[in-house]
N, C-alpha and C. Protein backbone atom coordinates (compact mmCIF):
# COMPACT_ATOMS: atom_id res chain seq x y z
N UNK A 1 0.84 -1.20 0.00
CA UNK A 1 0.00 0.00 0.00
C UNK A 1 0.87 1.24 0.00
N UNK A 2 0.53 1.91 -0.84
CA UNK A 2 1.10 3.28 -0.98
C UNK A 2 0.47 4.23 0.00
N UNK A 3 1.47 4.72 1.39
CA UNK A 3 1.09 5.61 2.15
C UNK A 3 0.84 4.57 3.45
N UNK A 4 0.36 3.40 3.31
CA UNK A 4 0.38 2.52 4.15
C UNK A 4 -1.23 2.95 5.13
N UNK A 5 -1.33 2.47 6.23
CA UNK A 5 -2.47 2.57 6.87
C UNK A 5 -3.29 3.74 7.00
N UNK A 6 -1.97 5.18 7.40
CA UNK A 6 -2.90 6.24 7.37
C UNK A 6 -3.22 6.65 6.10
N UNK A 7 -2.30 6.55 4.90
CA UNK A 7 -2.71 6.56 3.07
C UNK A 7 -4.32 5.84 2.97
N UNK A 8 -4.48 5.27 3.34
CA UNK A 8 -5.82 4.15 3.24
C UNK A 8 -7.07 5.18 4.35
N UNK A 9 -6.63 5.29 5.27
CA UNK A 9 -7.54 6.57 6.27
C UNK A 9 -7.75 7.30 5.92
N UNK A 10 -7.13 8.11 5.01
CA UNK A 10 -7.09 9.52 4.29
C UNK A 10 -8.13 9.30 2.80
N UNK A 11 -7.81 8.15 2.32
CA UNK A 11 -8.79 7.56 1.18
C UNK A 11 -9.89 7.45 1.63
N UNK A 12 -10.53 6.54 2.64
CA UNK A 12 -11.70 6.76 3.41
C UNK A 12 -12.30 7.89 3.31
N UNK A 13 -11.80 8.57 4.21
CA UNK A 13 -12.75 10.07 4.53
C UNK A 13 -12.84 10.60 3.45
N UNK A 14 -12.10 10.55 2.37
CA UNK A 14 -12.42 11.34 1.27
C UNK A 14 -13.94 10.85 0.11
N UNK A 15 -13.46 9.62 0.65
CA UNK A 15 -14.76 8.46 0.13
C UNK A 15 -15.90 8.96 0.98
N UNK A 16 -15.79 9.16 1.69
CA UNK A 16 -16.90 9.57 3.03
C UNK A 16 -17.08 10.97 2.45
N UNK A 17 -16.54 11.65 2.36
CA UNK A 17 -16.97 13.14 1.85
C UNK A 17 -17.68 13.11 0.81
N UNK A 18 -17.42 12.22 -0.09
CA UNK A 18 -18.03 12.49 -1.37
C UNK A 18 -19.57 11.46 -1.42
N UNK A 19 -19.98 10.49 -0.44
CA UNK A 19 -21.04 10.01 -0.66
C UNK A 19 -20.67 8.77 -0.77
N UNK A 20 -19.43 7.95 -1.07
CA UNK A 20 -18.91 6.45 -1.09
C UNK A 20 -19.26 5.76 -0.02
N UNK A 21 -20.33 5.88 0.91
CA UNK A 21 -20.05 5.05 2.25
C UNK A 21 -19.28 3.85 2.39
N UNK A 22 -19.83 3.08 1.48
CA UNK A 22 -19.43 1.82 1.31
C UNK A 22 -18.29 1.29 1.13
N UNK A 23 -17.64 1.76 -0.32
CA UNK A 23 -16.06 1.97 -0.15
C UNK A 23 -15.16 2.93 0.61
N UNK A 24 -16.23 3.52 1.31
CA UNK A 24 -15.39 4.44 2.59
C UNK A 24 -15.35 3.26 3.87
N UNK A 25 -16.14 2.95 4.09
CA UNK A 25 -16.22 1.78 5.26
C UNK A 25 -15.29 0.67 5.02
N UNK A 26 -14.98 0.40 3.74
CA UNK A 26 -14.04 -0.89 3.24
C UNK A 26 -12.77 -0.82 3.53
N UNK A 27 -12.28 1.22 2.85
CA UNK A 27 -11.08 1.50 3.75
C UNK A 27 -10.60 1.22 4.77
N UNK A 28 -11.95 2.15 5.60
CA UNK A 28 -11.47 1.70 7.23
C UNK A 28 -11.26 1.06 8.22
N UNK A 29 -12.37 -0.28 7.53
CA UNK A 29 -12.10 -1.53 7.89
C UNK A 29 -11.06 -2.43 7.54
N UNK A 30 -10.18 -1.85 6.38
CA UNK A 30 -8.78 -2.16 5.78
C UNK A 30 -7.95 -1.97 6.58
N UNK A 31 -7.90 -0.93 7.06
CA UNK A 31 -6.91 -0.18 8.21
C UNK A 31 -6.61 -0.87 9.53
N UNK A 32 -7.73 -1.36 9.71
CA UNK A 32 -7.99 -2.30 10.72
C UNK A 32 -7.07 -3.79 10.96
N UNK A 33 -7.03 -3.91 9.49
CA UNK A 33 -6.54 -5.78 9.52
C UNK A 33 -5.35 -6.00 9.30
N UNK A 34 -4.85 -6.76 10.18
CA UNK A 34 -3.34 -7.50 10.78
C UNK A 34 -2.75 -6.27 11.76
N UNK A 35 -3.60 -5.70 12.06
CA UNK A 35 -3.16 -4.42 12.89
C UNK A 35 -2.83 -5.35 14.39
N UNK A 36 -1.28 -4.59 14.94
CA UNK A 36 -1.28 -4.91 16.06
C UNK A 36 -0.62 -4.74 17.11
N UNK A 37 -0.78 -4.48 18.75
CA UNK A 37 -0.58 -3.54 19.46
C UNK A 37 1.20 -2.67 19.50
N UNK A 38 2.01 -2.95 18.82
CA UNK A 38 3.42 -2.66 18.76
C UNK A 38 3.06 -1.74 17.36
N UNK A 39 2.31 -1.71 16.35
CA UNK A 39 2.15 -0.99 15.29
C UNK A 39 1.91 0.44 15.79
N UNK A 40 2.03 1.63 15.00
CA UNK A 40 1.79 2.84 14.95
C UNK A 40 0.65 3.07 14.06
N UNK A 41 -0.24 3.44 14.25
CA UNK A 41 -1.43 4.39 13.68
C UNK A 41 -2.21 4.91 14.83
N UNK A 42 -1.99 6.13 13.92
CA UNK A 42 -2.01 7.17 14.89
C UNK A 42 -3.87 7.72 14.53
N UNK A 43 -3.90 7.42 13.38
CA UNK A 43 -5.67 7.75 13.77
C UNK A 43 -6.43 6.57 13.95
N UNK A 44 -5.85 5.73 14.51
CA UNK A 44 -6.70 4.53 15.28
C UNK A 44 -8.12 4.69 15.78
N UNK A 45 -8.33 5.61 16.58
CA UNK A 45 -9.05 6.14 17.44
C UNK A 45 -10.17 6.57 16.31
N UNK A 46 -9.88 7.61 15.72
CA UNK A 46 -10.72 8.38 14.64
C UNK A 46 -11.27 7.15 13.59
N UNK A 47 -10.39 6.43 13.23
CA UNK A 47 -10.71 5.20 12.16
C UNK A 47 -11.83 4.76 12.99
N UNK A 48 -11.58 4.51 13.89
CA UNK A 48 -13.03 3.53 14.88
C UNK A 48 -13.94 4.22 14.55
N UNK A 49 -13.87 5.34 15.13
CA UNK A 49 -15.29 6.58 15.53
C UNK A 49 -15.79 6.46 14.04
N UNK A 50 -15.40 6.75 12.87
CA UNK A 50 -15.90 6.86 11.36
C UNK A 50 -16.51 6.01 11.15
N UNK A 51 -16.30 4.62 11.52
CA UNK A 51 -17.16 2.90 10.97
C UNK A 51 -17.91 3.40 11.72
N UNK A 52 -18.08 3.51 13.28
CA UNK A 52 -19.35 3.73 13.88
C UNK A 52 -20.00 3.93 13.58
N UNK A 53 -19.56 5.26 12.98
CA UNK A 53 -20.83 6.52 12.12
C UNK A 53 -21.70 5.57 11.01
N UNK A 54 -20.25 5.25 10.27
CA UNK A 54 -21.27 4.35 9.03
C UNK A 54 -22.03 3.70 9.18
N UNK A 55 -21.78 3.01 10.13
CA UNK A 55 -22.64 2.09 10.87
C UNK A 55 -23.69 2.28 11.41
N UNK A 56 -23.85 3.14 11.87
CA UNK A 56 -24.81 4.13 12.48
C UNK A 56 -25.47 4.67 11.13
N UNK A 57 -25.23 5.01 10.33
CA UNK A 57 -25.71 5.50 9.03
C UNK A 57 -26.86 4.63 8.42
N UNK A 58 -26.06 3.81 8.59
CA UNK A 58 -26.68 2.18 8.00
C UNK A 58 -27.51 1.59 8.56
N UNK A 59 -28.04 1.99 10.08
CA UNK A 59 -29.34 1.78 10.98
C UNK A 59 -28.55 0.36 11.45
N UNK A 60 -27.32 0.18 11.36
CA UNK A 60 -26.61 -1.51 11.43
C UNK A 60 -26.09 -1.21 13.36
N UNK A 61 -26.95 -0.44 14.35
CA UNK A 61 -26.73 0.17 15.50
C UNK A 61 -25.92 -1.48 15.86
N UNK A 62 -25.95 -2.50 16.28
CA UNK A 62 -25.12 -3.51 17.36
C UNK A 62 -23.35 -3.23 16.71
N UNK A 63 -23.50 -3.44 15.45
CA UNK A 63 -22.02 -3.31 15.02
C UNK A 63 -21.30 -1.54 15.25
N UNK A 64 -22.29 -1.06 15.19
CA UNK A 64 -21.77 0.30 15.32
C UNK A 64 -21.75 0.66 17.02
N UNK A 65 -22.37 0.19 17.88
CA UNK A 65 -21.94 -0.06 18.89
C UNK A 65 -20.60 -0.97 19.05
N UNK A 66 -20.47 -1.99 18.68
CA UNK A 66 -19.05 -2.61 18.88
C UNK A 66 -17.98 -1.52 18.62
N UNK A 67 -17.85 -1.19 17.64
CA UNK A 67 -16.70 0.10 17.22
C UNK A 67 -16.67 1.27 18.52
N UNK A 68 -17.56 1.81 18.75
CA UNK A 68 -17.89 2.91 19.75
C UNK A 68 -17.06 2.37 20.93
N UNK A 69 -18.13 1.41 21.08
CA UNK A 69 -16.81 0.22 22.46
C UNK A 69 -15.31 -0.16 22.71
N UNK A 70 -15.28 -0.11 20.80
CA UNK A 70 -13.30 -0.18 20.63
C UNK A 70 -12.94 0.88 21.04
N UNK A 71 -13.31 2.18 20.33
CA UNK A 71 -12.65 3.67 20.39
C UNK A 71 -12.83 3.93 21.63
N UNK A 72 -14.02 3.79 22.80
CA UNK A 72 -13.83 3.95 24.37
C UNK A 72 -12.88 2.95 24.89
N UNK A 73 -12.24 1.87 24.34
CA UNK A 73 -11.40 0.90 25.00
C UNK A 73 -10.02 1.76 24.83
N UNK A 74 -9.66 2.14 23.46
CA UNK A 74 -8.64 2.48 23.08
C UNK A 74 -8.19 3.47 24.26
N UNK A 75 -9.25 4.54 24.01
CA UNK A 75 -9.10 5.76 25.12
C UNK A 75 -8.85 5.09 26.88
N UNK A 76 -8.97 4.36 27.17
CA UNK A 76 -9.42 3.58 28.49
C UNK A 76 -7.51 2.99 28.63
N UNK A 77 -7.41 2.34 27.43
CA UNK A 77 -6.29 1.67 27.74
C UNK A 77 -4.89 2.68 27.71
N UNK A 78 -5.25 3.71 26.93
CA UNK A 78 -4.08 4.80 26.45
C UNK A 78 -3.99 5.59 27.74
N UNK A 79 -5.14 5.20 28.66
CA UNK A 79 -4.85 6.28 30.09
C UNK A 79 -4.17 5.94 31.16
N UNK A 80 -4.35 4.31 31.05
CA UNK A 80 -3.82 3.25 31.80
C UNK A 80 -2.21 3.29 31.86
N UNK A 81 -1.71 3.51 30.19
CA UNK A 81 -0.57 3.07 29.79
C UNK A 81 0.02 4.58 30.51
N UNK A 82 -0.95 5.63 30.61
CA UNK A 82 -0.14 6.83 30.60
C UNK A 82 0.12 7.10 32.11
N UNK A 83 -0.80 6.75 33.11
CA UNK A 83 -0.87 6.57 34.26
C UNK A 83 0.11 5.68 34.90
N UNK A 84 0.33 4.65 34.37
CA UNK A 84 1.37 4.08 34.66
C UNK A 84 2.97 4.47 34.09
N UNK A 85 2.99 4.99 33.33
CA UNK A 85 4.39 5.43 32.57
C UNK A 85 4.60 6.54 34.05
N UNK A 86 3.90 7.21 34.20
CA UNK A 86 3.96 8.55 35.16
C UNK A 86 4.23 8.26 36.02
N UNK A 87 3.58 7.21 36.81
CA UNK A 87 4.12 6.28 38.27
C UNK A 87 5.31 6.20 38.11
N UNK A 88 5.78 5.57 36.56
CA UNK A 88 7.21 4.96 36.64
C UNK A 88 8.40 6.06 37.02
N UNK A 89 7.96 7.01 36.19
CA UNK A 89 8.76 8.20 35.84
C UNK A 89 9.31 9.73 36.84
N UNK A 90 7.72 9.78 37.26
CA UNK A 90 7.55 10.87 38.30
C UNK A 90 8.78 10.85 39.33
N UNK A 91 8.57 10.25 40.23
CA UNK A 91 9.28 10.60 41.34
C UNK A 91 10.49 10.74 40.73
N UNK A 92 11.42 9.81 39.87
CA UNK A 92 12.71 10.18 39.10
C UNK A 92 12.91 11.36 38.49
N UNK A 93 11.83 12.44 37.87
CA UNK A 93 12.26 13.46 37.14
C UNK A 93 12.04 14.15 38.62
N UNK A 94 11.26 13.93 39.34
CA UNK A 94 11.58 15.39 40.18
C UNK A 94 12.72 15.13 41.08
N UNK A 95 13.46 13.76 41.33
CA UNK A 95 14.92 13.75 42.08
C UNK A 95 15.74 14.16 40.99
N UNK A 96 15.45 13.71 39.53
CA UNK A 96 16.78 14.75 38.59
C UNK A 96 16.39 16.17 38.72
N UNK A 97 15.67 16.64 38.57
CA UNK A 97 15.44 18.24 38.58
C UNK A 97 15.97 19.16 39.63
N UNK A 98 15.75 18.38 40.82
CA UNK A 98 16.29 18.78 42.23
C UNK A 98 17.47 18.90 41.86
N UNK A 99 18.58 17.59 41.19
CA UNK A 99 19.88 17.83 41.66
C UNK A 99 20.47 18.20 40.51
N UNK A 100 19.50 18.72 39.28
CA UNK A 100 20.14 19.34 38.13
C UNK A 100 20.77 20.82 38.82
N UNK A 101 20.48 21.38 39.93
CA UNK A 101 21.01 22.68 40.41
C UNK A 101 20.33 23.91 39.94
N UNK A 102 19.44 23.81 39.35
CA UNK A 102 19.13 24.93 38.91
C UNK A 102 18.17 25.90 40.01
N UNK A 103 17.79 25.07 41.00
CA UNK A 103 16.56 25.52 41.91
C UNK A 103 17.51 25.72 42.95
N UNK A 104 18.83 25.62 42.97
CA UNK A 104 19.49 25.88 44.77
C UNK A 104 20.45 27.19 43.93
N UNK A 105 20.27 28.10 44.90
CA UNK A 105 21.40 29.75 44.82
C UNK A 105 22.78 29.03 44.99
N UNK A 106 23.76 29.32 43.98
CA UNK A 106 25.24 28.99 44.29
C UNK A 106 25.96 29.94 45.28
């Protein structure tokens, strides 16, 4: 794929702008597959929320609930990861900061 996952996201919405639902939904559900948690895509989140919609478009509400459920997981798990990075981190940047010197008068 030329442009790779977000190249294919960017095709979507444009499909979506113009009235393609269908091959807009195919995109984004493209985007989706062999995807996996060490990968980078960065509109992950947004890719979800868009099928929803379609989905939602499509009166197809259980599947478009599933998606809604991913994109609140995503958000759920990205707070987790961040909450914990901070635990890790915190108390260490404020013992380097302390003894970087910049806060004690020479």
């Amino acid at each position: 794929l030329s442009g790779g996952r977000e190249g294919l996201f960017e095709l979507g919405q444009q499909l979506q702008q113009q009235g393609e639902y269908q091959a807009a939904l195919h995109c984004f559900l493209s985007c989706l597959l062999g995807l996996t948690h060490v990968q980078s895509f960065t509109s992950l989140p947004n890719c979800l929320h868009q099928i929803a919609e379609l989905f939602i478009s499509e009166k197809n509400y259980g599947k478009a609930l599933q998606f809604i459920q991913a994109e609140k997981m995503f958000y759920e798990v990205a707070l987790i990861e961040l909450t914990a990075l901070q635990g890790s981190t915190g108390p260490q940047e404020e013992a380097s900061l302390g003894s970087a010197g910049w806060m004690t008068p020479e």
